[in-house]
Protein backbone atom coordinates (compact mmCIF):
# COMPACT_ATOMS: atom_id res chain seq x y z
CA UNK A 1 6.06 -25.09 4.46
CA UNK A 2 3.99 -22.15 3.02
CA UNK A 3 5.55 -20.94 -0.26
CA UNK A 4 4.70 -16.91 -0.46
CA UNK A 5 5.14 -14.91 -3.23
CA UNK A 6 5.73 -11.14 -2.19
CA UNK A 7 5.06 -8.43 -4.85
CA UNK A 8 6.24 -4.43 -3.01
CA UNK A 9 5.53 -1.42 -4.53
CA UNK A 10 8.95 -0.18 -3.33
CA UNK A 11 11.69 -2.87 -2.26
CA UNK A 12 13.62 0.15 -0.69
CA UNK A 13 10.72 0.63 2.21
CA UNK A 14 11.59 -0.71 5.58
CA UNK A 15 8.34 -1.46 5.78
CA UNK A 16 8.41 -4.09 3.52
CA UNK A 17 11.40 -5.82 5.22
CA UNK A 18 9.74 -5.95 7.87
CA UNK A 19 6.63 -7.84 6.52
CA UNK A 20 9.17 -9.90 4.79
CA UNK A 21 10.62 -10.83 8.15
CA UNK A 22 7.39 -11.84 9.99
CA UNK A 23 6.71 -14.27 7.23
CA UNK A 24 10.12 -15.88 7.67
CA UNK A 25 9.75 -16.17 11.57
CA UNK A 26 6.50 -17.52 11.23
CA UNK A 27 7.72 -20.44 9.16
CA UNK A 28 7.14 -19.60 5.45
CA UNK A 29 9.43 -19.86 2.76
CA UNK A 30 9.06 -16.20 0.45
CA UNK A 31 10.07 -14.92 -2.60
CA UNK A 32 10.46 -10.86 -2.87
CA UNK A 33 9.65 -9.26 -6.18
CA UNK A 34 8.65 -5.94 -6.63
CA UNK A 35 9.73 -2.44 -7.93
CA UNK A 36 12.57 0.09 -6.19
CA UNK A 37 12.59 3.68 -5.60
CA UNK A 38 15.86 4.47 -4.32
CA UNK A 39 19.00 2.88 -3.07
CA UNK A 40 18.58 1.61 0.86
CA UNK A 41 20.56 -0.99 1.88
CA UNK A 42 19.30 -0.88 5.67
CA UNK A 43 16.04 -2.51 4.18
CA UNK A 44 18.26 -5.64 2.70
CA UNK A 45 16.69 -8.72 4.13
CA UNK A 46 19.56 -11.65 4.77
CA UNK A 47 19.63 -14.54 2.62
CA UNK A 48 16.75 -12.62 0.43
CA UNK A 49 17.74 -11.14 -2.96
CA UNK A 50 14.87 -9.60 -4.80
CA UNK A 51 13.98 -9.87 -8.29
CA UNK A 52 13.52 -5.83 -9.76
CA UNK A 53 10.89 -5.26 -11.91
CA UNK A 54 11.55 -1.63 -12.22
CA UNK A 55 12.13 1.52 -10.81
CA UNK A 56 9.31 3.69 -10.16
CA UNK A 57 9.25 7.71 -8.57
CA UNK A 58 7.23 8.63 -5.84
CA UNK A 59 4.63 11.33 -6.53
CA UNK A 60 4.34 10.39 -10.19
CA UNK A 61 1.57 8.46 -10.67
CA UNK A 62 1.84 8.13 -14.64
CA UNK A 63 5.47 7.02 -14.69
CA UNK A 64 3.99 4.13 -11.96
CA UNK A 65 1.64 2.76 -14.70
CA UNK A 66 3.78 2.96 -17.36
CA UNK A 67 6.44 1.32 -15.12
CA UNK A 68 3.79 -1.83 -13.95
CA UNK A 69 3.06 -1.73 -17.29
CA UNK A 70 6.16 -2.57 -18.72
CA UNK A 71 6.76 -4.87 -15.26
CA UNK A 72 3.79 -7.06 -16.11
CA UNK A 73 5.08 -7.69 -19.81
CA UNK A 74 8.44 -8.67 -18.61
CA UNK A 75 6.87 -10.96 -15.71
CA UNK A 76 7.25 -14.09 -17.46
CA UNK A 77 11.22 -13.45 -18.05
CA UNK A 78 11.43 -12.11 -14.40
CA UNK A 79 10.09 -15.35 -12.80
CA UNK A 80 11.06 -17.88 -15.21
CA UNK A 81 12.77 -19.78 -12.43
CA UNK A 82 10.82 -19.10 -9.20
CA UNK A 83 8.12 -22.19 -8.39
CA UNK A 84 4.34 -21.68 -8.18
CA UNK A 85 3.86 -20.34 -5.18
CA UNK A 86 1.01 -21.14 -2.62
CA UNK A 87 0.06 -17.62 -1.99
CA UNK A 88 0.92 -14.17 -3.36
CA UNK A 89 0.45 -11.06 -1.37
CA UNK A 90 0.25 -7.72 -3.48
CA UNK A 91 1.13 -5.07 -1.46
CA UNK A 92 -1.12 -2.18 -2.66
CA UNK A 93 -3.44 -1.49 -5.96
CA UNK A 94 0.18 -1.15 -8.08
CA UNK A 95 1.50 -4.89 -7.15
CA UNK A 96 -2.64 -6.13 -6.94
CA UNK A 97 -2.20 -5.70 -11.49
CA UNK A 98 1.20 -7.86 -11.31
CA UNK A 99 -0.17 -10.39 -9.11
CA UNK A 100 -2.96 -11.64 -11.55
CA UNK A 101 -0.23 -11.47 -14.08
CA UNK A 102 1.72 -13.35 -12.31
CA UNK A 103 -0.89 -16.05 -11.76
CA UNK A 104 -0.73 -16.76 -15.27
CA UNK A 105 2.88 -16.57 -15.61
CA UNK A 106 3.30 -19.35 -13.14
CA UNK A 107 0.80 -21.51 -14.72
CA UNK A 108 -2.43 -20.52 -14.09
CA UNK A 109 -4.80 -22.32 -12.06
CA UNK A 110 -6.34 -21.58 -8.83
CA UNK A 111 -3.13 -19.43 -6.95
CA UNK A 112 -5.06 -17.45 -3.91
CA UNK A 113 -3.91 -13.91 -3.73
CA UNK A 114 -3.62 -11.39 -0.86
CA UNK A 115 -4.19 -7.92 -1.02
CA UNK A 116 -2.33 -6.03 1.37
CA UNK A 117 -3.39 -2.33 1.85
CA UNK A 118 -1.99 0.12 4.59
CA UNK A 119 -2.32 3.32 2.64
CA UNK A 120 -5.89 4.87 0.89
CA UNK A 121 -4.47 7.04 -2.07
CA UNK A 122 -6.11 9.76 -2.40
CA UNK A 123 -6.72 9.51 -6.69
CA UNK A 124 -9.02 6.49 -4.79
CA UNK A 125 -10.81 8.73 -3.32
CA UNK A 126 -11.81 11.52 -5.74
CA UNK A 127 -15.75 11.50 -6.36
CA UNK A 128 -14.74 12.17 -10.15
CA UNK A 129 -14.51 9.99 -13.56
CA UNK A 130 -10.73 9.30 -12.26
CA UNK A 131 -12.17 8.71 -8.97
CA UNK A 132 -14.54 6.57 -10.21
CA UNK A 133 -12.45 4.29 -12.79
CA UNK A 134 -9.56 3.30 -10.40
CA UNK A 135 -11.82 2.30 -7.89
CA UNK A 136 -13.36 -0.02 -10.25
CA UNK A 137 -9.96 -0.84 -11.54
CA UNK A 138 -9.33 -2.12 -7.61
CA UNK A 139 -12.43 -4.11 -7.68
CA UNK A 140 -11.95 -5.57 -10.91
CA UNK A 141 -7.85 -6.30 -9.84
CA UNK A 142 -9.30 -7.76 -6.62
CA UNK A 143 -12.36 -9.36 -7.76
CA UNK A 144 -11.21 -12.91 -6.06
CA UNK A 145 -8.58 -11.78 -3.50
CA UNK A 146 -9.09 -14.20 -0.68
CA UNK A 147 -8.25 -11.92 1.52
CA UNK A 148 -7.97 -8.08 2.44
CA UNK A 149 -4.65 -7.00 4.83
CA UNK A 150 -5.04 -3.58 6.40
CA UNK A 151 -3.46 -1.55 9.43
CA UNK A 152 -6.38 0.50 10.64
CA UNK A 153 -10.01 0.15 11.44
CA UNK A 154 -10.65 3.22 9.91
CA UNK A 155 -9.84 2.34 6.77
CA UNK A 156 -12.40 0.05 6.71
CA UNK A 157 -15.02 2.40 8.16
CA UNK A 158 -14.16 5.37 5.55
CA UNK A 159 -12.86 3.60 2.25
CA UNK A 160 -13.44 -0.32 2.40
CA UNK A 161 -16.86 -0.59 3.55
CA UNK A 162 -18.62 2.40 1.94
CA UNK A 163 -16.55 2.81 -1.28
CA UNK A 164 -14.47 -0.05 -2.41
CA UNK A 165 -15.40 -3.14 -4.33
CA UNK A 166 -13.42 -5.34 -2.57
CA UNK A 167 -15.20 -8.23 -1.32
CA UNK A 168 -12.64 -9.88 0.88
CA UNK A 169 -12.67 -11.03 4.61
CA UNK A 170 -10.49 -8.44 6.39
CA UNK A 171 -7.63 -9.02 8.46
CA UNK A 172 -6.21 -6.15 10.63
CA UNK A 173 -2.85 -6.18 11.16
CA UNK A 174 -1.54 -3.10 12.97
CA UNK A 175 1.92 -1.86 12.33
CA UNK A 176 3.56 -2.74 15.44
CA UNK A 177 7.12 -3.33 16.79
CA UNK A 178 8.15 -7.17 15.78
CA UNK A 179 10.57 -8.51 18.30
CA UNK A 180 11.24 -11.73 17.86
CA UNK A 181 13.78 -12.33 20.22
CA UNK A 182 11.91 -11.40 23.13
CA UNK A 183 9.48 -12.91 25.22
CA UNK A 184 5.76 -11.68 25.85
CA UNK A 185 6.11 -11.97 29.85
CA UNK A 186 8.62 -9.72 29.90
CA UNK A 187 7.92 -6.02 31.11
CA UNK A 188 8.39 -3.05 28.65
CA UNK A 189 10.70 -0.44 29.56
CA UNK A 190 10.06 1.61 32.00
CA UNK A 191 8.66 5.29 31.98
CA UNK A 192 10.99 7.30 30.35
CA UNK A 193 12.83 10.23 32.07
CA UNK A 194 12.40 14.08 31.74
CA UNK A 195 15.53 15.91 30.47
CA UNK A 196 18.22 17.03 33.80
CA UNK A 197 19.49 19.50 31.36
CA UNK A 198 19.46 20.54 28.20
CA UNK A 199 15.92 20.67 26.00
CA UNK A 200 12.72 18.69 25.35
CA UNK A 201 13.16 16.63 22.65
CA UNK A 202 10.46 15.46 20.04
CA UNK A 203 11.29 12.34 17.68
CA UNK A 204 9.50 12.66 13.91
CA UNK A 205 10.87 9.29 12.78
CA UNK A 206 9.97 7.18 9.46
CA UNK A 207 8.26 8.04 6.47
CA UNK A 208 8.84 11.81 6.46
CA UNK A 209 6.63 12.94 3.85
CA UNK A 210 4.40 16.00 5.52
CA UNK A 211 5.16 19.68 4.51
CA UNK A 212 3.13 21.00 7.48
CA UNK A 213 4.44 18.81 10.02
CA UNK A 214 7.83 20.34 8.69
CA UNK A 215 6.26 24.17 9.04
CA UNK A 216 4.80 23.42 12.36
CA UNK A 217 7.59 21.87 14.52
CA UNK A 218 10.47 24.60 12.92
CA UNK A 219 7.77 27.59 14.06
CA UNK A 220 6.94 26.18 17.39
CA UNK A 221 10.81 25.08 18.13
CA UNK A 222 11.46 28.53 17.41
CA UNK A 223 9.21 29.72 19.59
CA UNK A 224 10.38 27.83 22.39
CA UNK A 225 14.04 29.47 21.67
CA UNK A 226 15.48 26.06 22.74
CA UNK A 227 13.73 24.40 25.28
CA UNK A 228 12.31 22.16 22.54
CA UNK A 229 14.73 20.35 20.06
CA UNK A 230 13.58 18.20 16.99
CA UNK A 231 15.01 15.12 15.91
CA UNK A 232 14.18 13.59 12.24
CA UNK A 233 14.86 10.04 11.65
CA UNK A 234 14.07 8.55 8.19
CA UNK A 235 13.39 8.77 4.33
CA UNK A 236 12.56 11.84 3.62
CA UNK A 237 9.72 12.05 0.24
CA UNK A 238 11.90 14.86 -1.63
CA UNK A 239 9.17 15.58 -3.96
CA UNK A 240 7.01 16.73 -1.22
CA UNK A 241 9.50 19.42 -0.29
CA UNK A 242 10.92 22.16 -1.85
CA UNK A 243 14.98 21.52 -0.09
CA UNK A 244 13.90 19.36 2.48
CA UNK A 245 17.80 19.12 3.75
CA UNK A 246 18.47 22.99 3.18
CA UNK A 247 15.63 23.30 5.41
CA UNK A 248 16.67 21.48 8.26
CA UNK A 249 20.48 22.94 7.85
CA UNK A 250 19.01 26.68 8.37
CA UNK A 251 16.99 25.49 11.68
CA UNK A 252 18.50 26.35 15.11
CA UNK A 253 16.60 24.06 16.90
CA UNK A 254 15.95 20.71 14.16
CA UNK A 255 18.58 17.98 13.48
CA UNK A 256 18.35 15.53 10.82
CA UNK A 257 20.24 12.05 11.21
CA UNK A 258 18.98 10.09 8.06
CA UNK A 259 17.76 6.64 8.11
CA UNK A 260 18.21 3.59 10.57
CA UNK A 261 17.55 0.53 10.61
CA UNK A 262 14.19 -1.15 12.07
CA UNK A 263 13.68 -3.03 14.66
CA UNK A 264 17.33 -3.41 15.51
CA UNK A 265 18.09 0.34 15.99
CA UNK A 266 14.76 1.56 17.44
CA UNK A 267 15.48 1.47 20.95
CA UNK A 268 19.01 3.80 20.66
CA UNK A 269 16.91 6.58 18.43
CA UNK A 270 13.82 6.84 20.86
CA UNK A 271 15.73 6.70 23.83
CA UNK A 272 17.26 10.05 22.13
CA UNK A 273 13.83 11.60 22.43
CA UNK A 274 10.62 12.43 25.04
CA UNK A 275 8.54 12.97 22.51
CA UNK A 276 6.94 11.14 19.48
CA UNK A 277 5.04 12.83 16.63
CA UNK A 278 2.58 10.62 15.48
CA UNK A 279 0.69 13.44 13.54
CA UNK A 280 0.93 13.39 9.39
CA UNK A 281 -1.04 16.16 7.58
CA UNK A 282 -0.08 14.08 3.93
CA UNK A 283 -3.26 13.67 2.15
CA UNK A 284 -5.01 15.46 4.68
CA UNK A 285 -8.38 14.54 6.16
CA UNK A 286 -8.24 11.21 4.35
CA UNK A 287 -5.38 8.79 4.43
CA UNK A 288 -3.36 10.66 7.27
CA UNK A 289 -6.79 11.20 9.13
CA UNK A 290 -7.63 7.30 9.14
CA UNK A 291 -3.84 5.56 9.90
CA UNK A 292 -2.48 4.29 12.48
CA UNK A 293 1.08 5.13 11.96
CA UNK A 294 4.78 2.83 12.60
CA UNK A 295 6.15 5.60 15.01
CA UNK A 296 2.52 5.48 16.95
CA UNK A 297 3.62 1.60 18.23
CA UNK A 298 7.44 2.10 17.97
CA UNK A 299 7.32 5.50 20.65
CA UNK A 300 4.76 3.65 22.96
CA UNK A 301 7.00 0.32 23.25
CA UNK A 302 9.85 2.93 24.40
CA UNK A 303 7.45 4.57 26.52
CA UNK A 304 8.17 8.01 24.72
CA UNK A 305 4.83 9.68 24.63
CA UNK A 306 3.12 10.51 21.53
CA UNK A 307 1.30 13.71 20.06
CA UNK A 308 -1.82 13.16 18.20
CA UNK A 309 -3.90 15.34 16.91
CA UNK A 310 -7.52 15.57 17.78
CA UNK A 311 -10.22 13.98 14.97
CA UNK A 312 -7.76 11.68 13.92
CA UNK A 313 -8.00 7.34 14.37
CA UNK A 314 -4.56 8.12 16.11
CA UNK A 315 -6.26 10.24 18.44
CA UNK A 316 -9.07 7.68 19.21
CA UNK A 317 -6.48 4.99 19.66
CA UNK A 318 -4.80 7.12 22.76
CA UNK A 319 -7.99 8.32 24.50
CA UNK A 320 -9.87 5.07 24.10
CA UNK A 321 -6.75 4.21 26.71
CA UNK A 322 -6.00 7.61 28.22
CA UNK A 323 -2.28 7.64 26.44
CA UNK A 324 -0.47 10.52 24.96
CA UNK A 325 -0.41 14.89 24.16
CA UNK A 326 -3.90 15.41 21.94
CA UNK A 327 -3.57 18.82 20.09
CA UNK A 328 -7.13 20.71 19.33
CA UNK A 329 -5.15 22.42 16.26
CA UNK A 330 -2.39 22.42 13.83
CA UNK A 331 -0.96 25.49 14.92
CA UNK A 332 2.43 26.74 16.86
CA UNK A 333 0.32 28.07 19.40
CA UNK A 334 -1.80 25.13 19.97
CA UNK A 335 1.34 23.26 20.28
CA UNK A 336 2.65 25.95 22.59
CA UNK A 337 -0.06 25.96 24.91
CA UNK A 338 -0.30 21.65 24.86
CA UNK A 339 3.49 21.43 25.69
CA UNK A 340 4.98 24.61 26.87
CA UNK A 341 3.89 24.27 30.73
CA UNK A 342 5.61 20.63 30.80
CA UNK A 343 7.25 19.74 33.90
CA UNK A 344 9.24 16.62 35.08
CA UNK A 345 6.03 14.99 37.38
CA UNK A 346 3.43 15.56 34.39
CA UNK A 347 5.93 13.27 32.14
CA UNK A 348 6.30 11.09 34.26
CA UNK A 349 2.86 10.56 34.83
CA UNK A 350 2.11 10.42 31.01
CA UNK A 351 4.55 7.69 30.34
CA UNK A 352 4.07 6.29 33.05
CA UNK A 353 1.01 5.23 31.66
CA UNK A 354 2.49 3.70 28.34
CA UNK A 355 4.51 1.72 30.41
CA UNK A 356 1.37 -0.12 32.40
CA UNK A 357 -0.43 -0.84 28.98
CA UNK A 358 0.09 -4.98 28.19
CA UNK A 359 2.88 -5.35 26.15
CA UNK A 360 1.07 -6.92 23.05
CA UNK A 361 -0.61 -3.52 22.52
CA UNK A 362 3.38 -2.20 20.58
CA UNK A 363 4.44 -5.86 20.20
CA UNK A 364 4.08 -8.22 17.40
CA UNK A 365 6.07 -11.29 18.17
CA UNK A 366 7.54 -14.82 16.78
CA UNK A 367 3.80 -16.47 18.09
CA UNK A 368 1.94 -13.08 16.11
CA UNK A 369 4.44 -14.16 13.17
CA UNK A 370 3.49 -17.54 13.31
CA UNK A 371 -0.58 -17.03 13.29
CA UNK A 372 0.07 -14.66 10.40
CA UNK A 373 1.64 -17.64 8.60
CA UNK A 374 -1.45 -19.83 9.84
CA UNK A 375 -3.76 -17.61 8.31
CA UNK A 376 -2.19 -17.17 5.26
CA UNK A 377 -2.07 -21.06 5.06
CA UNK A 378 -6.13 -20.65 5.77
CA UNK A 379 -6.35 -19.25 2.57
CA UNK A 380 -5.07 -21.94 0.26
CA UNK A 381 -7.75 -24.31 1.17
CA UNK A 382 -10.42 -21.65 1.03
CA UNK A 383 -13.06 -21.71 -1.57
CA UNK A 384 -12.65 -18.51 -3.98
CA UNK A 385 -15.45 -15.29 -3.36
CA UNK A 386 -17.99 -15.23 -5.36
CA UNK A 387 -17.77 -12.42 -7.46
CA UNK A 388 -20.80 -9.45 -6.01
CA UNK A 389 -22.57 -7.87 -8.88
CA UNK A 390 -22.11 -4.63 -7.50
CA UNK A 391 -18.88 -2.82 -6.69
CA UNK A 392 -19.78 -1.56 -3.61
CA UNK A 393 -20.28 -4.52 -1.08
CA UNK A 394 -19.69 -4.32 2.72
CA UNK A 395 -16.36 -6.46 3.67
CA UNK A 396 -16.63 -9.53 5.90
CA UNK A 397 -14.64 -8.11 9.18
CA UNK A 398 -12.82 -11.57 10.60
CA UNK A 399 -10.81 -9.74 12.88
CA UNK A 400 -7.06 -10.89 12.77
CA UNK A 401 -3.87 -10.03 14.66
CA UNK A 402 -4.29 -6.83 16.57
């Protein structure tokens, strides 16, 4: 059985639970270790407890290093009785520094590490001396990873490929819906149905983090004096907004119901809503241009259509298969003129749609879980990269679960 050593950036992110969870169904034994940045005990994993390295604060990118810093100095104490593992996976640049650490904490030798990336930050991105000297940091950190994790193509295209120095074969591994109690023959749910009475409603669920998502949906609700409601689901990133709760309390038309618990409670809060907004304007034109968001899949399996906006890999991903609301700009009157003239037969229509689309486009299931596992296994027999001289070589694309 494949041992896995997990390190998370933020033990707290249902994200993480999730990934934690696929590994299990697919047959691996894993051990969670990582940093926190709040209290959530919907992303508590049974029969999992995690060993805290730290606590770390979102938005403050100092207090992070100081904070793996001091995590990589305590290592040895921290995993004084966990076993070598046969693979770690780092999940992003922070947990890629503690890996290698931990390599030699566990007694050296030749321990293959993972590096899983879903998010480009933008400090990665800067064409500057900072700029510059993490991005080297990355390809120094991930000089031998044996292999690269990522959730969208274009991450690849914009940051892998032409500016990173990691050298990895890539493995795409979207963030869809894992089910594992269902079976693959079985039929998604049906269209969904147009309100009898009462308002539209548009779902913003998950990682709320985007200041002009906020702006937009409060003006255009308004507009629509009521024949639009918005529902939040989620953890909110405080230190992107001002009084993100005073906010929503002052809106006639915006509700706020906190965070849930995924997958078990995704089908109740979507079949709350008609709408999903897949749009994120956080790091704008760079990492919220190129992902391919959670509520993207989790809408789509519900058949609740989405709203993209246009240049965006989200966008591509609907009208490559004629799915979803694609808004030209990020305006209330954009949004006006894409969804005011809704009527029952053009929703039906556009879910409609979701709802014919094969169900392994939302789903990742036990089978997906267990080729992850497969893979990973791949890896411990592999024989390390060879390290390129330069540090920016084009990544070997081997495809992957998709």
């Amino acid at each position: 059985m494949l041992q896995v050593l997990y390190f998370a950036q933020d033990l707290a992110d249902p994200a993480v639970r999730r990934r934690v969870l696929m590994l299990l169904a697919g047959g691996a034994r894993v051990k969670l270790a990582g940093f926190r940045r709040d209290a959530n005990p919907l992303a508590a994993i049974e029969g999992i407890e995690p060993i805290e390295l730290g606590t770390t604060h979102d938005g403050r990118f100092v207090q992070r290093i100081g904070a793996i810093a001091k995590g990589c100095f305590s290592l040895r104490q921290a995993l004084r009785n966990v076993e070598r593992p046969d693979v770690i996976i780092a999940r992003n640049l922070d947990m890629l520094a503690i890996a290698r650490k931990a390599v030699s904490v566990l007694g050296g030798g030749d321990v293959p590490i993972v590096y899983e990336c879903l998010d480009i930050h933008r400090l990665l991105l800067r064409p500057d001396i900072a700029g510059k000297t993490l991005r080297a940091s990355e390809a120094f950190l991930g000089r031998d990873a044996r292999l690269l994790i990522t959730s969208s193509p274009a991450f690849v295209e914009h940051y892998f490929r032409p500016l990173s120095g990691i050298t990895a074969p890539t493995m795409m591994l979207e963030n869809k819906v894992l089910e594992l109690n269902e079976t693959m023959a079985r039929p998604l749910v049906p269209a969904a149905s147009p309100p009898k009475d009462g308002p539209w409603r548009i779902g913003w669920f998950g990682a709320l983090r985007c200041r002009k998502s906020l702006a937009l949906l409060s003006a255009f609700s308004r507009k629509m004096e009521g024949r639009f409601e918005i529902v939040l689901r989620g953890r909110p990133a405080y230190s992107q907004f001002d009084d993100f709760e005073g906010f929503v309390r002052n809106e006639p038309f915006m509700q706020f119901h906190g965070p849930y618990r995924s997958p078990e409670e995704l089908s109740d809060i979507y079949s709350d809503v008609h709408f999903t907004w897949a749009i994120d304007f956080f790091e704008e034109g760079q990492n919220s241009k190129w992902l391919l968001p959670n509520r993207l899949y989790e809408g789509c399996r519900f058949g609740r259509v989405p709203i993209a906006l246009r240049g965006t890999e989200t966008a591509r991903f609907l009208a490559i298969r004629g799915l979803g609301m694609l808004l030209d700009k990020a305006e209330p009157e954009a949004l006006t003129a894409l969804l005011g003239s809704i009527d029952s037969e053009r929703y039906i229509e556009a879910s409609g749609r979701i709802a014919t689309c094969a169900a392994d486009t939302w789903i990742f299931s036990r089978s997906d879980c267990e080729s992850l596992v497969r893979r990973l296994s791949a890896v411990t027999s592999a024989a390390p990269p060879r390290i390129a001289p330069n540090l920016s070589p084009t990544p070997q694309n081997e495809g992957g679960l998709s």
